[in-house]
C-alpha atoms as a PDB file:
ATOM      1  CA  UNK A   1      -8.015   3.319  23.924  1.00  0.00           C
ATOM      2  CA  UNK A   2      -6.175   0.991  22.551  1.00  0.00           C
ATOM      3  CA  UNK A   3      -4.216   1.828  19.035  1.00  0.00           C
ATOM      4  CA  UNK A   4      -3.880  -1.131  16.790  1.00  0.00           C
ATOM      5  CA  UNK A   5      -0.097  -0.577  14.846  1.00  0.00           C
ATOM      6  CA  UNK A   6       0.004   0.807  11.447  1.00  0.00           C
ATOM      7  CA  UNK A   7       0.788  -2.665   9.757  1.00  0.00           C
ATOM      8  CA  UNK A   8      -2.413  -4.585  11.086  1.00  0.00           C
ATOM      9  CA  UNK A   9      -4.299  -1.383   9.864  1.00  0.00           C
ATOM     10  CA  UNK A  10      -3.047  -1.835   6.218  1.00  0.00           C
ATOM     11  CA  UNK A  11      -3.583  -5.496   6.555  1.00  0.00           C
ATOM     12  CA  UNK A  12      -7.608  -4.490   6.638  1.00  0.00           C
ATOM     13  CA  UNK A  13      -7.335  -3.127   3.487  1.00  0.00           C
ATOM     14  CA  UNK A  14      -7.756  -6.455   2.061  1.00  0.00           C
ATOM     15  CA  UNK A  15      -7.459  -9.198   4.382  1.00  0.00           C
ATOM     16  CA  UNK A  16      -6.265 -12.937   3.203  1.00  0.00           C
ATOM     17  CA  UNK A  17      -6.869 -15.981   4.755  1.00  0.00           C
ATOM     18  CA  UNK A  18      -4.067 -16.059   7.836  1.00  0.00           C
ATOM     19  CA  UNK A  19      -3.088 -13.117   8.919  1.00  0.00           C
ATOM     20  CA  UNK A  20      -0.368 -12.361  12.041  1.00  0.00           C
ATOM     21  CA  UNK A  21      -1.563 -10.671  15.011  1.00  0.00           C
ATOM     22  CA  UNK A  22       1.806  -8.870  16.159  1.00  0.00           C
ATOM     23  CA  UNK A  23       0.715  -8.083  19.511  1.00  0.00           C
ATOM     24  CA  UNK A  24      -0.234 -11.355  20.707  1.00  0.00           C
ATOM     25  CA  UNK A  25       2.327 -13.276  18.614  1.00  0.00           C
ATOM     26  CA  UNK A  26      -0.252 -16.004  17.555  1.00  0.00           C
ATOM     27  CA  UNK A  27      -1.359 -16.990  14.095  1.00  0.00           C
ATOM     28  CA  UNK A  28      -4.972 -16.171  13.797  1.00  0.00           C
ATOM     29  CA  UNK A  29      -7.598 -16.722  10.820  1.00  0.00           C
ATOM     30  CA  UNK A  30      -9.110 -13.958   9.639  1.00  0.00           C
ATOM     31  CA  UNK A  31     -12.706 -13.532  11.222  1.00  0.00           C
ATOM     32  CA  UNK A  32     -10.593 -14.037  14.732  1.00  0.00           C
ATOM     33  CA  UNK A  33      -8.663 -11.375  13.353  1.00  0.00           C
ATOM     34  CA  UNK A  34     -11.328  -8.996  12.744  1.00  0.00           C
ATOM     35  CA  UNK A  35     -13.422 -10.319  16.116  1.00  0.00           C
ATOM     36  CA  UNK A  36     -10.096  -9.287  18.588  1.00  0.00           C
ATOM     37  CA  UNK A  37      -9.744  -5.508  16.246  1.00  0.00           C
ATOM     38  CA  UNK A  38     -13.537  -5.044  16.914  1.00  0.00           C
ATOM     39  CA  UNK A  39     -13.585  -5.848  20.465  1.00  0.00           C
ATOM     40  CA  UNK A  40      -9.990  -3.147  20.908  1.00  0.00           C
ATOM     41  CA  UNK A  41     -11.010  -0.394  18.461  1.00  0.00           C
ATOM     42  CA  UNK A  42     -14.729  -0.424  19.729  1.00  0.00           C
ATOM     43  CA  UNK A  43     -15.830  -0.659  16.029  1.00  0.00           C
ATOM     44  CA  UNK A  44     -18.638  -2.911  15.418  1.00  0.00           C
ATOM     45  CA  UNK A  45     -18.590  -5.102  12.530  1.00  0.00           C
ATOM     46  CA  UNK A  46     -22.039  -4.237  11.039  1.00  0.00           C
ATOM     47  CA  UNK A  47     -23.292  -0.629   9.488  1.00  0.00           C
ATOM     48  CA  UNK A  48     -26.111  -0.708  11.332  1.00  0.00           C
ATOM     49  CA  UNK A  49     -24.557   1.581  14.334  1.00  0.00           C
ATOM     50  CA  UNK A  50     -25.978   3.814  16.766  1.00  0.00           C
ATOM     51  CA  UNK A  51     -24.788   7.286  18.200  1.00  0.00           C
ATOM     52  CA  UNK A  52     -23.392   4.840  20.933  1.00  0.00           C
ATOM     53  CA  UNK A  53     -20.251   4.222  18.335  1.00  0.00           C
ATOM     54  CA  UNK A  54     -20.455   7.496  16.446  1.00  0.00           C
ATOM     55  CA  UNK A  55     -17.365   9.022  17.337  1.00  0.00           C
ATOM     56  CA  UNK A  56     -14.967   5.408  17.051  1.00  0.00           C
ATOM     57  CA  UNK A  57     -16.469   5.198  13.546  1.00  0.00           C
ATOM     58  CA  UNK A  58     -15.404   8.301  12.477  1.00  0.00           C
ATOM     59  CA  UNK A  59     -12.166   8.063  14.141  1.00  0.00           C
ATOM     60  CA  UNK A  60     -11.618   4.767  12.320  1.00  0.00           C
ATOM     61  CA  UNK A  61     -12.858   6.528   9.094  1.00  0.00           C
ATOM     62  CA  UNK A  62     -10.315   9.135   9.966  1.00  0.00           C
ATOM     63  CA  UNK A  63      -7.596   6.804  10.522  1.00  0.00           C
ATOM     64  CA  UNK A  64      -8.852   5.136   6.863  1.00  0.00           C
ATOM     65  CA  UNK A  65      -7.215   8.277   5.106  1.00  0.00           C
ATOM     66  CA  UNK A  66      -3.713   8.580   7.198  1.00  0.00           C
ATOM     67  CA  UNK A  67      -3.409   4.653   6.119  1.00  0.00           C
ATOM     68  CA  UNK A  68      -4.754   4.591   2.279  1.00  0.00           C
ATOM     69  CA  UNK A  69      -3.924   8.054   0.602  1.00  0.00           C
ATOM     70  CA  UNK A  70       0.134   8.815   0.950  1.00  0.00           C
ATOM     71  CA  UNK A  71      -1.226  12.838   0.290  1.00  0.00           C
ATOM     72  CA  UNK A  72      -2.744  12.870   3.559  1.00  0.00           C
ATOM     73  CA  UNK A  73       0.090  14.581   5.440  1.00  0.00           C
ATOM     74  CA  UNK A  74      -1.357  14.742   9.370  1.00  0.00           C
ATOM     75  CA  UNK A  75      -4.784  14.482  10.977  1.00  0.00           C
ATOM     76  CA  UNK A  76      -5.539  17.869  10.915  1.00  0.00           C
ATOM     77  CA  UNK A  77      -4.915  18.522   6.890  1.00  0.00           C
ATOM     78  CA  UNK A  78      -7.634  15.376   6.859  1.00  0.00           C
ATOM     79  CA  UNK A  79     -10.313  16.711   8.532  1.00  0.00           C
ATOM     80  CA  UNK A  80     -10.370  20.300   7.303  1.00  0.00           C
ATOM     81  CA  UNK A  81      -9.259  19.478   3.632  1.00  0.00           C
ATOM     82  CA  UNK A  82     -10.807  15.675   2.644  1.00  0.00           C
ATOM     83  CA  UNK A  83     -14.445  15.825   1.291  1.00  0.00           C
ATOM     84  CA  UNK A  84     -14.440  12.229   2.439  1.00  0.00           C
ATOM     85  CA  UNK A  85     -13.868  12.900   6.203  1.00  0.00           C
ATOM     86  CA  UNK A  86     -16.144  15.630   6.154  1.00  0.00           C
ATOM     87  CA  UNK A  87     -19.064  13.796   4.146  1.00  0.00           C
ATOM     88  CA  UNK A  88     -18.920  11.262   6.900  1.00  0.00           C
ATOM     89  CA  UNK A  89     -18.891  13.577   9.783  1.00  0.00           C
ATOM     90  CA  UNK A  90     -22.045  14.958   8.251  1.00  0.00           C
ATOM     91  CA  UNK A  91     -23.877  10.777   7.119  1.00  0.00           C
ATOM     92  CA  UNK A  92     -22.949   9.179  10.601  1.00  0.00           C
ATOM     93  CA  UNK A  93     -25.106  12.196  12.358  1.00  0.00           C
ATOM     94  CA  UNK A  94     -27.674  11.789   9.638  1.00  0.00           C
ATOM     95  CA  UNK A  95     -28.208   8.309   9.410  1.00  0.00           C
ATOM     96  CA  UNK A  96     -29.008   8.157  13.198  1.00  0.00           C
ATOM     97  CA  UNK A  97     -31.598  11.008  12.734  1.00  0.00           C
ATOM     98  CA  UNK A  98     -32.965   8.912  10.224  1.00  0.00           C
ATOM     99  CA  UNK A  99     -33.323   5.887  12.243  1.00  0.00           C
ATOM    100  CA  UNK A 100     -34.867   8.347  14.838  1.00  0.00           C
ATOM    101  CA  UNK A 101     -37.481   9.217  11.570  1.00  0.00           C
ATOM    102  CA  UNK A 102     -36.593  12.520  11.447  1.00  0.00           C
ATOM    103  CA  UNK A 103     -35.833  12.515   7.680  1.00  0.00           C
ATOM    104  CA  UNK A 104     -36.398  15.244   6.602  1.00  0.00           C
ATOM    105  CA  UNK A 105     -33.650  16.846   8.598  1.00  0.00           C
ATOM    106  CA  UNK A 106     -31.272  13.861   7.890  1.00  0.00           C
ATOM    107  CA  UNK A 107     -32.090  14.497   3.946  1.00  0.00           C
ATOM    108  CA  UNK A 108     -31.288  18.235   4.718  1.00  0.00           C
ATOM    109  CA  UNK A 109     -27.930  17.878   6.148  1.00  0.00           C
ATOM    110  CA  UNK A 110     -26.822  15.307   3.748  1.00  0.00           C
ATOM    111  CA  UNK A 111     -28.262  17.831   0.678  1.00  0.00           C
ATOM    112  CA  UNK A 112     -25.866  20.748   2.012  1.00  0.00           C
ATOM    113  CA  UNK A 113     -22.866  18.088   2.648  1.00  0.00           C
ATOM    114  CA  UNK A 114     -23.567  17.148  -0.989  1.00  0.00           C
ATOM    115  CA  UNK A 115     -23.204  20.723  -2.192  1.00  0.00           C
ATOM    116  CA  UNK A 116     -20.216  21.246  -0.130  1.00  0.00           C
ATOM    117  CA  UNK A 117     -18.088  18.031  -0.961  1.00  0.00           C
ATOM    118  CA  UNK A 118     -19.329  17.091  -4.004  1.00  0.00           C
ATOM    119  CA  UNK A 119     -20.731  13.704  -2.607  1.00  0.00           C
ATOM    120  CA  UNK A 120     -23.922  11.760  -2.330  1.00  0.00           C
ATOM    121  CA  UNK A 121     -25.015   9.610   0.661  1.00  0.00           C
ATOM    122  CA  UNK A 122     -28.585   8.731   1.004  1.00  0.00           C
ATOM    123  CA  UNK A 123     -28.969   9.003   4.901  1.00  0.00           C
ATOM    124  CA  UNK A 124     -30.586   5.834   4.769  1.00  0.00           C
ATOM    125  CA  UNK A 125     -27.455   4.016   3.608  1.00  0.00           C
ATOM    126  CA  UNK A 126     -25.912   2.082   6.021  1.00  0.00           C
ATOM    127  CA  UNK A 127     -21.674   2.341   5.780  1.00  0.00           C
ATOM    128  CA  UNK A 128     -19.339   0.528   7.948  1.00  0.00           C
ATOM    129  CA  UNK A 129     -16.540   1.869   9.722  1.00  0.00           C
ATOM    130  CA  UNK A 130     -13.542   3.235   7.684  1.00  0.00           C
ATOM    131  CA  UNK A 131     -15.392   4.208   4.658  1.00  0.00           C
ATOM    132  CA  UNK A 132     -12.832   6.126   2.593  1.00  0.00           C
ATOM    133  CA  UNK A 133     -14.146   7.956  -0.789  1.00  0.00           C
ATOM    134  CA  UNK A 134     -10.581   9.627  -2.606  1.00  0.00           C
ATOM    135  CA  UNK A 135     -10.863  12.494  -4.243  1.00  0.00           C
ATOM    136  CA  UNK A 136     -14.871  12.001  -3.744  1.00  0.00           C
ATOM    137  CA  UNK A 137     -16.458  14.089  -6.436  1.00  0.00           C
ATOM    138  CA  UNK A 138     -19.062  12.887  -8.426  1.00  0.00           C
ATOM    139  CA  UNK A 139     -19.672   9.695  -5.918  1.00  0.00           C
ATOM    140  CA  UNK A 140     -22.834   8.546  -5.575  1.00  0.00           C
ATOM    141  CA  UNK A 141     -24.407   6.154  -2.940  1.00  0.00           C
ATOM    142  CA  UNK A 142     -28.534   5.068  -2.722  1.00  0.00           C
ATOM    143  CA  UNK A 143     -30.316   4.643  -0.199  1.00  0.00           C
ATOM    144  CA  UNK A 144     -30.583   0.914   0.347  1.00  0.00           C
ATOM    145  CA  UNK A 145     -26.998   0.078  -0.396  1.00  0.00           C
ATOM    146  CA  UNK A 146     -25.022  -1.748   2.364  1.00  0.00           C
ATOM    147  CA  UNK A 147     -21.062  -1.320   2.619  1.00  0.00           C
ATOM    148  CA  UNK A 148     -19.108  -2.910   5.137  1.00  0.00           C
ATOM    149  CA  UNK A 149     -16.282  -2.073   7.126  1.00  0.00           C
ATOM    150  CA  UNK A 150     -12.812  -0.763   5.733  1.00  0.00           C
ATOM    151  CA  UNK A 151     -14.491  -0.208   2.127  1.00  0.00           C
ATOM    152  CA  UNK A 152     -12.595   1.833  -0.258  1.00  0.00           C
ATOM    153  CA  UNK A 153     -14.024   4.364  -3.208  1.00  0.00           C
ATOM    154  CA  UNK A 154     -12.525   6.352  -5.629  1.00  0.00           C
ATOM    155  CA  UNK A 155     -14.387   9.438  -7.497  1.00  0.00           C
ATOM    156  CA  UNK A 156     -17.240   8.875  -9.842  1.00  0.00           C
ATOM    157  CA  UNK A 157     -18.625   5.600  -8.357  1.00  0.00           C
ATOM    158  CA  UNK A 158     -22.202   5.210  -8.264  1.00  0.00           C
ATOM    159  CA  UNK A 159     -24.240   2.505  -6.306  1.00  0.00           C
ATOM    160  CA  UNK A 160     -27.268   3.079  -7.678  1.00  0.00           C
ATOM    161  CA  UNK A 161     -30.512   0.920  -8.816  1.00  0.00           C
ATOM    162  CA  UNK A 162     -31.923  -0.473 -12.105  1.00  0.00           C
ATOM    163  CA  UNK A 163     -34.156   1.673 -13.609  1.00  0.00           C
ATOM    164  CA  UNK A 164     -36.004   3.436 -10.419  1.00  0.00           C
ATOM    165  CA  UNK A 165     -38.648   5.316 -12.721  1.00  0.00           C
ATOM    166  CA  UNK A 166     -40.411   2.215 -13.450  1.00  0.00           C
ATOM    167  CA  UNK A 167     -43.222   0.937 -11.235  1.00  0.00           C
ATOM    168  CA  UNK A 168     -41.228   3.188  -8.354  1.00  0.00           C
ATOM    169  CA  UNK A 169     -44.256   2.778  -5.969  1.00  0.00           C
ATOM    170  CA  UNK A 170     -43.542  -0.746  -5.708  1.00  0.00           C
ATOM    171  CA  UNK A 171     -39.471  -0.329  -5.307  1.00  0.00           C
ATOM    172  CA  UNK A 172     -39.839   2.118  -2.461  1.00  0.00           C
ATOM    173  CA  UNK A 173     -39.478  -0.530   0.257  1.00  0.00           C
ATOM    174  CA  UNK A 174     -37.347  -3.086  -1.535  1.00  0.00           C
ATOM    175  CA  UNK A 175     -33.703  -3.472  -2.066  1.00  0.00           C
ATOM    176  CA  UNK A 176     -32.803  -1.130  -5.173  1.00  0.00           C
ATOM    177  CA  UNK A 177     -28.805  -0.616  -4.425  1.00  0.00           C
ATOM    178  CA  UNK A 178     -26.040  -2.973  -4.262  1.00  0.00           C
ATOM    179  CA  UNK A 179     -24.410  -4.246  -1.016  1.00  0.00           C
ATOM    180  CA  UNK A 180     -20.341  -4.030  -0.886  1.00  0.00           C
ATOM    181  CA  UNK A 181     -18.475  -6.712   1.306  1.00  0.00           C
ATOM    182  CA  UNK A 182     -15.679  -5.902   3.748  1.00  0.00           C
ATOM    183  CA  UNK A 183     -12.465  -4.095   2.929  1.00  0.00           C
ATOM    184  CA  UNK A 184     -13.801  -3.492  -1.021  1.00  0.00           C
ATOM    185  CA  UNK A 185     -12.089  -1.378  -3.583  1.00  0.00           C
ATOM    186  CA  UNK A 186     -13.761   0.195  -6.400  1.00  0.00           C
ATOM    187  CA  UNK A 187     -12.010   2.257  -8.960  1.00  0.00           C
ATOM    188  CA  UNK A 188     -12.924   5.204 -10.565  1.00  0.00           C
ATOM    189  CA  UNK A 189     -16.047   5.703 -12.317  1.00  0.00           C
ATOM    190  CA  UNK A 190     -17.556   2.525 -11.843  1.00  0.00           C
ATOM    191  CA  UNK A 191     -21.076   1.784 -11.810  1.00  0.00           C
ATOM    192  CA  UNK A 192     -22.208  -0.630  -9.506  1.00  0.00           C
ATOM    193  CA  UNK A 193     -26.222  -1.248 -10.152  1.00  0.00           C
ATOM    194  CA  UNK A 194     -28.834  -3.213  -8.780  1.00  0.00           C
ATOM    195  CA  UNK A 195     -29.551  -4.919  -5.697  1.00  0.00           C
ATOM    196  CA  UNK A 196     -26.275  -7.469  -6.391  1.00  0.00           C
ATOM    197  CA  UNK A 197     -23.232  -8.104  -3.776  1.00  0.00           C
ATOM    198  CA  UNK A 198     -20.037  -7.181  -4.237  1.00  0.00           C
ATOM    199  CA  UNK A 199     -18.181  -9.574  -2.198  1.00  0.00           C
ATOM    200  CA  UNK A 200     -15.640  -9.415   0.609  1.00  0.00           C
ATOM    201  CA  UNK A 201     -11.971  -8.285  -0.748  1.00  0.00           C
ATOM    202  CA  UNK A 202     -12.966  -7.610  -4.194  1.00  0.00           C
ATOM    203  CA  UNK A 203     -11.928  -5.168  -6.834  1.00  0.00           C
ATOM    204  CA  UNK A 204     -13.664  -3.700  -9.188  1.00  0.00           C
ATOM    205  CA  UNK A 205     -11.595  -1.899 -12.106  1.00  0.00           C
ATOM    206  CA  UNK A 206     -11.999   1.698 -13.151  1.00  0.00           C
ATOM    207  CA  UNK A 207     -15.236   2.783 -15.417  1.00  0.00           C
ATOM    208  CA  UNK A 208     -16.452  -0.770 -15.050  1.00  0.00           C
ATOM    209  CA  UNK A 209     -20.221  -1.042 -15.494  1.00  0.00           C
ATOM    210  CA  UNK A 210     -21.229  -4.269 -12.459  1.00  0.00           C
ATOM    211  CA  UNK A 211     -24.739  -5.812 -12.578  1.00  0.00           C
ATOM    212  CA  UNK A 212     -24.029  -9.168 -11.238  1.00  0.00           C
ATOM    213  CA  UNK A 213     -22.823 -10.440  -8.387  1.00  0.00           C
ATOM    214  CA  UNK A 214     -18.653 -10.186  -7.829  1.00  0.00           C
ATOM    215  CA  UNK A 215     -17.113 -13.587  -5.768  1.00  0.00           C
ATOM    216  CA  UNK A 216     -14.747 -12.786  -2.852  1.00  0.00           C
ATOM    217  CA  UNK A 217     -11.281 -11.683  -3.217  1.00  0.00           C
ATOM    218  CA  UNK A 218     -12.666 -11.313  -7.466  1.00  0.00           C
ATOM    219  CA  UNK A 219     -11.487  -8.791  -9.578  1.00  0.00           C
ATOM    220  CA  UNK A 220     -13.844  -7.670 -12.440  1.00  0.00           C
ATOM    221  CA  UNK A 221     -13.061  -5.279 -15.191  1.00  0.00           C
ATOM    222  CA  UNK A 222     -15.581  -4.027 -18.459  1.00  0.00           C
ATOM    223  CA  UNK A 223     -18.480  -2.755 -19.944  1.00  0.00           C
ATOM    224  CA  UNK A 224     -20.390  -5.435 -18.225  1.00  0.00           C
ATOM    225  CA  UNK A 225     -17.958  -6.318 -16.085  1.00  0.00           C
ATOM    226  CA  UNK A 226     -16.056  -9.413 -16.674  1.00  0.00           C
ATOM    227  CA  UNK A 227     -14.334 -11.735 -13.826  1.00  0.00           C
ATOM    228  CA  UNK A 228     -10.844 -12.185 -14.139  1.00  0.00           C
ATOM    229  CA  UNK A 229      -8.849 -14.599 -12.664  1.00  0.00           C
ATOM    230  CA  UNK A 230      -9.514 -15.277  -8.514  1.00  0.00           C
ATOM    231  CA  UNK A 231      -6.481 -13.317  -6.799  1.00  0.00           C
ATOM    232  CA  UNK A 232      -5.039 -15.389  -4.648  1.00  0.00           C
ATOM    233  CA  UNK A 233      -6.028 -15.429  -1.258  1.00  0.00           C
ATOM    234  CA  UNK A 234      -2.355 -15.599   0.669  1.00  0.00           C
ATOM    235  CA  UNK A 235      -1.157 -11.837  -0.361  1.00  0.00           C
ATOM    236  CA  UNK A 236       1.965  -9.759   0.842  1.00  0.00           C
ATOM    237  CA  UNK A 237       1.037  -7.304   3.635  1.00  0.00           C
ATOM    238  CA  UNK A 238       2.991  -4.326   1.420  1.00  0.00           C
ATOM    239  CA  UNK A 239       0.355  -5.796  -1.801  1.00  0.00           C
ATOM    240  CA  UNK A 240      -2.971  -5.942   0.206  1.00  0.00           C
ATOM    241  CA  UNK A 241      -4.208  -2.534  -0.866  1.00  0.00           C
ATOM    242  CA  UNK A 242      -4.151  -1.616  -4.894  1.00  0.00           C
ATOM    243  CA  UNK A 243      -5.310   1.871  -5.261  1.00  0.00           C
ATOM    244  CA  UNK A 244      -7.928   2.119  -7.837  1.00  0.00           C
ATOM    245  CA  UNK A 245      -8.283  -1.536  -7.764  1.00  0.00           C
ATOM    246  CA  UNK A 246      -5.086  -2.134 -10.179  1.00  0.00           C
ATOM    247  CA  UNK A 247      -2.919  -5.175  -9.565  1.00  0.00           C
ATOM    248  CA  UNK A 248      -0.538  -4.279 -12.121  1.00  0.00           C
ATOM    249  CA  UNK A 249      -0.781  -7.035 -14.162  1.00  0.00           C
ATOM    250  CA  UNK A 250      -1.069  -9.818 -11.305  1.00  0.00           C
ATOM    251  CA  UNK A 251      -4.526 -10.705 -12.554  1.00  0.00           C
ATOM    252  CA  UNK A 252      -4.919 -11.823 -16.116  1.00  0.00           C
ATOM    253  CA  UNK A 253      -8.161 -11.987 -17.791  1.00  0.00           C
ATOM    254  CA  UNK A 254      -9.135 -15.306 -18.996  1.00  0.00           C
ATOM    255  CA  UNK A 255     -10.422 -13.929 -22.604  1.00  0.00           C
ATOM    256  CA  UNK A 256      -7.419 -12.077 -23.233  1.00  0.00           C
ATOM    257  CA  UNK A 257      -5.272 -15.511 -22.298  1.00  0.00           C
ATOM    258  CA  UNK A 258      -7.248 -17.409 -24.767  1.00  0.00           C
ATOM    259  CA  UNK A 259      -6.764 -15.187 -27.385  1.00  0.00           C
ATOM    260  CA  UNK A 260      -3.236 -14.642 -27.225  1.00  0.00           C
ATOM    261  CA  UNK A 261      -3.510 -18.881 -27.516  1.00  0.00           C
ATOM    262  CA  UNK A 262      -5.124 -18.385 -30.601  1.00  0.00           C
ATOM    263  CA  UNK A 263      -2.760 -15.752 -31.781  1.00  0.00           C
ATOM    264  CA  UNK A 264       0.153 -18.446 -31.005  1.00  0.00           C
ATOM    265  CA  UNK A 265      -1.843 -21.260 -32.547  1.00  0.00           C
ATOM    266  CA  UNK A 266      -2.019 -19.649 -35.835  1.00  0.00           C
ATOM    267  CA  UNK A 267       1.773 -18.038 -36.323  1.00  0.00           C
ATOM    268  CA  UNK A 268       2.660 -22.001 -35.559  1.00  0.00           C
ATOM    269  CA  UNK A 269       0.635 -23.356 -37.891  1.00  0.00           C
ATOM    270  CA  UNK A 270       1.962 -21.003 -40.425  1.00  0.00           C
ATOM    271  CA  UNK A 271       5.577 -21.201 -39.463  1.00  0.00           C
ATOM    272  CA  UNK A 272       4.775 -25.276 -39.872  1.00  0.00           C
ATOM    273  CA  UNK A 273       3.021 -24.541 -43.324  1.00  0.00           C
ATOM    274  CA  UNK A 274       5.540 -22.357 -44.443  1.00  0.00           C
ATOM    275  CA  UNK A 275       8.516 -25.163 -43.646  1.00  0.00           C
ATOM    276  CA  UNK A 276       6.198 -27.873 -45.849  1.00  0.00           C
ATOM    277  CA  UNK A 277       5.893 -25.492 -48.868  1.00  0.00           C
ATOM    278  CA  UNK A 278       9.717 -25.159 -48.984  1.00  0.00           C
ATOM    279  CA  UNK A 279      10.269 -28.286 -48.331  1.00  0.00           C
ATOM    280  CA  UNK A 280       7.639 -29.846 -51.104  1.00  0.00           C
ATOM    281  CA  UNK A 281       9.498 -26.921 -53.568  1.00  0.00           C
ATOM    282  CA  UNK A 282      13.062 -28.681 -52.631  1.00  0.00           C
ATOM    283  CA  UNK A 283      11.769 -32.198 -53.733  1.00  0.00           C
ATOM    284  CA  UNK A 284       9.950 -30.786 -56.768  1.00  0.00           C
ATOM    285  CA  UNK A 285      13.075 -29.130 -58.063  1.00  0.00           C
ATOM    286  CA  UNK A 286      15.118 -31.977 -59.528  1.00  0.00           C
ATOM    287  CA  UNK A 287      12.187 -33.287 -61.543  1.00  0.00           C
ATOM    288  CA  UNK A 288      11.543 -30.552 -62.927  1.00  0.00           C
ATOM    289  CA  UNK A 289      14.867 -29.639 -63.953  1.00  0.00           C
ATOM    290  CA  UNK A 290      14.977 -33.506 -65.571  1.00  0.00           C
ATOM    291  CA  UNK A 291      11.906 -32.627 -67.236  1.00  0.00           C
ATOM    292  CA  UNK A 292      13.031 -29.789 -68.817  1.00  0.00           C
ATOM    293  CA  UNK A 293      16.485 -31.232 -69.796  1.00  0.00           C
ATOM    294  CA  UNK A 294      14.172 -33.933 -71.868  1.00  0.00           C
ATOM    295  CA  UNK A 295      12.445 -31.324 -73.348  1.00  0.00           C
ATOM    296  CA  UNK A 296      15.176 -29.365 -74.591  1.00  0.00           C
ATOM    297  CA  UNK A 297      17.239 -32.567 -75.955  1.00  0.00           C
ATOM    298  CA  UNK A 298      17.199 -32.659 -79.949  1.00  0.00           C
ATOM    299  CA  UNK A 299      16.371 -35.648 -82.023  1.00  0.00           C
ATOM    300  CA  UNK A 300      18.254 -37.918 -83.961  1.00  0.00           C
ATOM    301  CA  UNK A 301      18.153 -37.528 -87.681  1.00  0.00           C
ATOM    302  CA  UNK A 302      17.855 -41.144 -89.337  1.00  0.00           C
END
């Protein structure tokens, strides 16, 4: 099988626009891009997968944590010692058995790899290729969420729905959980709820609470999350992955801007009403000095 090299495998951590295709020497958009890395890595493009591309899914998964987590010393430490690698091995078998309806099983397998790594998959969830959770613990992913391929988590995330105890009868077969977009980062602790999108190459920032829709290559932060500004789309190939969704300092929030405007308005305005008061007390002082001169002057005696 063909092995893609290590830099076009960081480039799917967040892919821009153009992107180079070292192999072929050609400047290619990105949805070519991802098309010609399907086709070579046998990886289809879509969660919905089969036991057909079991094993290239969880090699790509593997290959997720040698590329994104600079712990992860060789293959081997991966599979026996990463919660993530292991939680996968254990949702890619049961997500198949629950296409096959045998959900109970699927629900039991995914119940001991919860104990075990610490992390919840519904088996009904349907995760693209290189899924990568880091550290893992406390992670939390519903049953109707979709997450594309090359998606990255950190620990505490939840994709969970909007109050499920109400009416639950009636939410059973809709959309309750969110749906993540290609090559995604979420920090830590974030809760991502509803049945919203989280579009392609966006971050969301650490203990943010999501519950609307996030614009591609966005980066939201807060309790609700906020938009910043839009990163821009041409990136360096060294800056396309921020771990835990930090772009030290490259995005600015809007709100913040505008109040450090204010904050700038007002010292001018004083500055400027400061230089008038000392300038009116300049002018004032000679007539007052005449006054008092006029005042102190003794009359004539006749």
């Amino acid at each position: 099988m063909w092995a893609a090299p290590r830099e076009v495998y960081h480039l799917n951590a967040c892919r821009c626009l153009i992107c180079v295709f070292a192999s072929e020497g050609k400047l290619l958009a990105v949805d070519e891009l991802s098309d010609k890395l399907d086709r070579r890595t046998s990886c289809p493009n879509k969660a919905d997968i089969g036991f057909k591309f079991m094993f290239a899914n969880l090699r790509r998964d593997l290959d997720a944590i040698m590329e994104r987590d600079p712990a992860a010393s060789n293959r081997l430490a991966a599979v026996f010692l990463y919660p993530s690698f292991q939680v996968m091995l254990a949702y890619r078998l049961s997500h198949n058995l629950w296409k096959m309806r045998l959900r109970f099983i699927a629900r039991l397998i995914m119940q001991v790899a919860r104990v075990l790594t610490g992390i919840e998959i519904h088996p009904g969830a349907k995760i693209g290729p290189g899924f990568f959770v880091d550290h893992g613990m406390g992670t939390v992913i519903g049953e109707t969420a979709k997450i594309g391929r090359d998606v990255t988590l950190y620990h505490g995330v939840t994709l969970g729905g909007v109050m499920p105890a109400i009416d639950s009868d009636k939410q059973r077969d809709a959309k309750r959980h969110p749906t993540l977009g290609d090559y995604v980062i979420v920090g830590a602790g974030a809760q991502i709820l509803g049945p919203i999108t989280v579009h392609r190459c966006a971050r969301v920032g650490g203990n943010s609470v999501v519950t609307k829709d996030v614009p591609e290559a966005a980066t939201v932060v807060g309790v609700p999350a906020r938009q910043m500004s839009k990163t821009s789309v041409k990136t360096d190939v060294d800056a396309g992955f921020m771990a835990y969704a930090v772009n030290s300092g490259l995005d600015l929030d809007p709100r913040e801007r505008t109040i450090r405007a204010l904050v700038d308005e007002v010292q001018s305005q004083r500055a400027r009403l400061e230089n008038l008061e000392a300038q009116l007390a300049r002018a004032a002082a000679p007539a007052v000095a005449k006054k008092a001169a006029v005042k102190t002057k003794p009359k004539s005696i006749s």
